[in-house]
C-alpha atoms as a PDB file:
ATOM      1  CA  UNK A   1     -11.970  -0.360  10.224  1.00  0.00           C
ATOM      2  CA  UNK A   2      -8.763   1.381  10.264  1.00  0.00           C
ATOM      3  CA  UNK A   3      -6.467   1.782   7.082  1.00  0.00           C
ATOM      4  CA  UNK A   4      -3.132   2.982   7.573  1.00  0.00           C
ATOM      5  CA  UNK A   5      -0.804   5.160   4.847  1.00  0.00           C
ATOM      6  CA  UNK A   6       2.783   5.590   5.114  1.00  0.00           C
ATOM      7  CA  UNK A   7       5.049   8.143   4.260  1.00  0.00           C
ATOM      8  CA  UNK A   8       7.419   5.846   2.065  1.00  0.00           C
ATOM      9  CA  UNK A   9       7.138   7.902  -1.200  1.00  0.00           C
ATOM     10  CA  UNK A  10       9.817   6.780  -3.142  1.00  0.00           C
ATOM     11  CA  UNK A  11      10.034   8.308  -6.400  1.00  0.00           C
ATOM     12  CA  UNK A  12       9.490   5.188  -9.157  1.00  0.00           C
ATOM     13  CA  UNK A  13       8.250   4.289 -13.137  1.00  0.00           C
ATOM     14  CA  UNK A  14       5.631   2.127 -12.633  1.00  0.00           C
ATOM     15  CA  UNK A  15       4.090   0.649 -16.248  1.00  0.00           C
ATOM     16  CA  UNK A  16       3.127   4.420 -17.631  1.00  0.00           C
ATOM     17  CA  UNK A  17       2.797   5.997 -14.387  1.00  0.00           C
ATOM     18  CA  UNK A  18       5.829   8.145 -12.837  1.00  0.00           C
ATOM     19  CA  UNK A  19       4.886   9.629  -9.323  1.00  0.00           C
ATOM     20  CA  UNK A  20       6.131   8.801  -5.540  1.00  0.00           C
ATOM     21  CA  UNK A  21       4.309   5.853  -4.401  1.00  0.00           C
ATOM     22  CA  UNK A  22       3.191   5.315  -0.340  1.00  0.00           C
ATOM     23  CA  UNK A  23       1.620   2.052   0.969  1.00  0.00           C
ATOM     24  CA  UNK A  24      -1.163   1.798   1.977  1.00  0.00           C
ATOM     25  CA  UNK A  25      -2.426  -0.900   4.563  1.00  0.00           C
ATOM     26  CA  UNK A  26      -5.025  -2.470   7.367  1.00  0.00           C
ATOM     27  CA  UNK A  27      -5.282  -4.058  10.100  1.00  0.00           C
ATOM     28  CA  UNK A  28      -6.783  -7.107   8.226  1.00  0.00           C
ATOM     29  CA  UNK A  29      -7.102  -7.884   4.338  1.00  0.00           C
ATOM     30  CA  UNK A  30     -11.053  -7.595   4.325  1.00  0.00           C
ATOM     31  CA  UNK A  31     -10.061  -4.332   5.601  1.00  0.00           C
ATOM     32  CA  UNK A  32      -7.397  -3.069   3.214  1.00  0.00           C
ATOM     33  CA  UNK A  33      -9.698  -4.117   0.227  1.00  0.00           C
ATOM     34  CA  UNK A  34     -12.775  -2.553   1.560  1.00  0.00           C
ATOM     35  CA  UNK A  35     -10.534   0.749   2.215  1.00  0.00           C
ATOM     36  CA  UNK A  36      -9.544   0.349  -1.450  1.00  0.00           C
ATOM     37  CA  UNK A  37     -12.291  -0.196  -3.322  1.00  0.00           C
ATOM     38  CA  UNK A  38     -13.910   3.189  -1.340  1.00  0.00           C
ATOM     39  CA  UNK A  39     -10.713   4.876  -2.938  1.00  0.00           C
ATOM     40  CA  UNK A  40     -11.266   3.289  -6.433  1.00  0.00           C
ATOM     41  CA  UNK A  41      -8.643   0.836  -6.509  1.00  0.00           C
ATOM     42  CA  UNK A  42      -9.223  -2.600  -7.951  1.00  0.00           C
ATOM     43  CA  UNK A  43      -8.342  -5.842  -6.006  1.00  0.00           C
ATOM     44  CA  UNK A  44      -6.351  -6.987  -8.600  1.00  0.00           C
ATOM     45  CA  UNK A  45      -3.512  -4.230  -7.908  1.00  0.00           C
ATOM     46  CA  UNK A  46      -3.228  -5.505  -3.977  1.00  0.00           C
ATOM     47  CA  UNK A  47      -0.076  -6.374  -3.455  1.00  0.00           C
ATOM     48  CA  UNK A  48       0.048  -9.769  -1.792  1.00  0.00           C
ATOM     49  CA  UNK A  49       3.812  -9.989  -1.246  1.00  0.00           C
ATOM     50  CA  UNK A  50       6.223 -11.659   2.181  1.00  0.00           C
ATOM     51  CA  UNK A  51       7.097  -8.203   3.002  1.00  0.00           C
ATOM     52  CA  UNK A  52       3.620  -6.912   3.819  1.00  0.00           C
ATOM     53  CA  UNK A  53      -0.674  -7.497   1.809  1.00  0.00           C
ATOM     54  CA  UNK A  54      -0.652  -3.885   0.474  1.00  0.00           C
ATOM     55  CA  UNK A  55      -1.344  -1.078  -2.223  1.00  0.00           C
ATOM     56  CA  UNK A  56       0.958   0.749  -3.582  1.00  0.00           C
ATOM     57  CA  UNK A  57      -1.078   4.684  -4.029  1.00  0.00           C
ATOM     58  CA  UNK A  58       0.286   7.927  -5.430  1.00  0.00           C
ATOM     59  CA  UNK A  59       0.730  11.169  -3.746  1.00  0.00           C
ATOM     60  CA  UNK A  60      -2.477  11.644  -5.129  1.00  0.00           C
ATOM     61  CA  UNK A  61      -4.367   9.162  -3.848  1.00  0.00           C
ATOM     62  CA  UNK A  62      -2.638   9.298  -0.567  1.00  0.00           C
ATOM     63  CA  UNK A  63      -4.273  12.519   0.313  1.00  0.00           C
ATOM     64  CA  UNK A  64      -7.638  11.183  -0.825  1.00  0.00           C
ATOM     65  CA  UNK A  65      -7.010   8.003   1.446  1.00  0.00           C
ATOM     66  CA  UNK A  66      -6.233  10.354   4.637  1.00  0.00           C
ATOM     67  CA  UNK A  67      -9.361  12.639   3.578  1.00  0.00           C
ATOM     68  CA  UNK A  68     -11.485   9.364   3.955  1.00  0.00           C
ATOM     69  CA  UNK A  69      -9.563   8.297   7.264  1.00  0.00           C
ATOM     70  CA  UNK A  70      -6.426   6.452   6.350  1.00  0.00           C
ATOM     71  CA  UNK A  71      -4.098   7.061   9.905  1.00  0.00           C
ATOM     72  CA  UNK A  72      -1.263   8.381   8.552  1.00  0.00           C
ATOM     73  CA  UNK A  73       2.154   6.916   9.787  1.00  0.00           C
ATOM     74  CA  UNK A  74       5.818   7.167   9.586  1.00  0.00           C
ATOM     75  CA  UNK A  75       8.253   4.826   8.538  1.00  0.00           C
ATOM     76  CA  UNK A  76      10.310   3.263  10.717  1.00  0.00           C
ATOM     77  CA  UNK A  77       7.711   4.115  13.624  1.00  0.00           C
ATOM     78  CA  UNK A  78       7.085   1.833  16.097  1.00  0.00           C
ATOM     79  CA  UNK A  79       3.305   2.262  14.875  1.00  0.00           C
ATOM     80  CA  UNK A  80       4.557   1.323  11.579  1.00  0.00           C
ATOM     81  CA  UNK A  81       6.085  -2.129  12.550  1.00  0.00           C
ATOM     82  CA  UNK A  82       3.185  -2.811  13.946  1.00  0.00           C
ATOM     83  CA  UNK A  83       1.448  -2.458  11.120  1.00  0.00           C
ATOM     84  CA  UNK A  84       3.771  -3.956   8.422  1.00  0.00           C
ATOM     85  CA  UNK A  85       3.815  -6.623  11.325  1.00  0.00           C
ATOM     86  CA  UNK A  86       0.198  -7.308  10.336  1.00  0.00           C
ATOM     87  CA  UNK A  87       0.371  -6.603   6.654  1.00  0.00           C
ATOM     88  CA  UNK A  88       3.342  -9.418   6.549  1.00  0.00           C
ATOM     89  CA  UNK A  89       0.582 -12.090   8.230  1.00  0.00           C
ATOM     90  CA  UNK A  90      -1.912 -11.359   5.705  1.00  0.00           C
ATOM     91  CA  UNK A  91      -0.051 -12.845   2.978  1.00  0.00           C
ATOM     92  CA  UNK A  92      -1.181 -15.521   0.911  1.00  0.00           C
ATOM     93  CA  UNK A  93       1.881 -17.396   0.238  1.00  0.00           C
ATOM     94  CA  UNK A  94       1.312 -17.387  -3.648  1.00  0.00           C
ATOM     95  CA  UNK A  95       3.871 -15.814  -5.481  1.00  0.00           C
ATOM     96  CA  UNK A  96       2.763 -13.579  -8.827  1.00  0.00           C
ATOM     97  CA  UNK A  97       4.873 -12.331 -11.590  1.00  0.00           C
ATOM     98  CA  UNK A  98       5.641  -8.686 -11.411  1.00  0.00           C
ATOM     99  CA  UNK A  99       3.127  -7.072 -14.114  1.00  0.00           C
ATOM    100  CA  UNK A 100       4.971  -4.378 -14.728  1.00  0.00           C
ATOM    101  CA  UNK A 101       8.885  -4.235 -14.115  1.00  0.00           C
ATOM    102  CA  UNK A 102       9.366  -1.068 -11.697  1.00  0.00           C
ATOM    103  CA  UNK A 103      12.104   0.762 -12.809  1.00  0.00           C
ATOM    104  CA  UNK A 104      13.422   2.954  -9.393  1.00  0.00           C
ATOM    105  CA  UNK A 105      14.763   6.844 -10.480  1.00  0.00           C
ATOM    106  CA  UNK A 106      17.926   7.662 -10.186  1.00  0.00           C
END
């Protein structure tokens, strides 16, 4: 299984939680959720959007993902189409309302 973290982390407001946020992705969805769950996120905060099946982690949890063997990549990296190549497959094609609205800093 590989799961895959970028280096995105944009600085955001998301419900109570202000931090830079990453994505984190796999290869497959089984994957990603498996990954997740070992890094104590629930399923129902997978982002299942067009642009790529993901989770959006902070800082914090990044480093724990790449301590339990998240490949860490670049964006903009040819790895890292690849991979938000995959993540955009693994959508569902159901669209869900935002739960939170995220609120970018200025």
């Amino acid at each position: 299984m590989t799961a895959y973290i970028d280096d995105y982390r944009i600085e955001a407001q998301v419900g109570h939680i202000h931090a830079h946020w990453s994505h984190l992705m796999a290869d497959s969805r089984a994957e990603l959720l498996e990954f997740g769950v070992r890094l104590g996120l629930r399923p129902a905060w997978l982002q299942d959007k067009i642009s790529g099946v993901h989770f959006d982690v902070t800082d914090e949890t990044r480093a724990e993902a790449i301590r339990l063997g998240a490949v860490p990549i670049r964006c903009r990296s040819e790895e890292w189409k690849r991979v938000v190549d995959e993540a955009r497959q693994q959508f569902s094609g159901e669209r869900r309302p935002r739960r939170y609205p995220v609120e970018p800093i200025a």
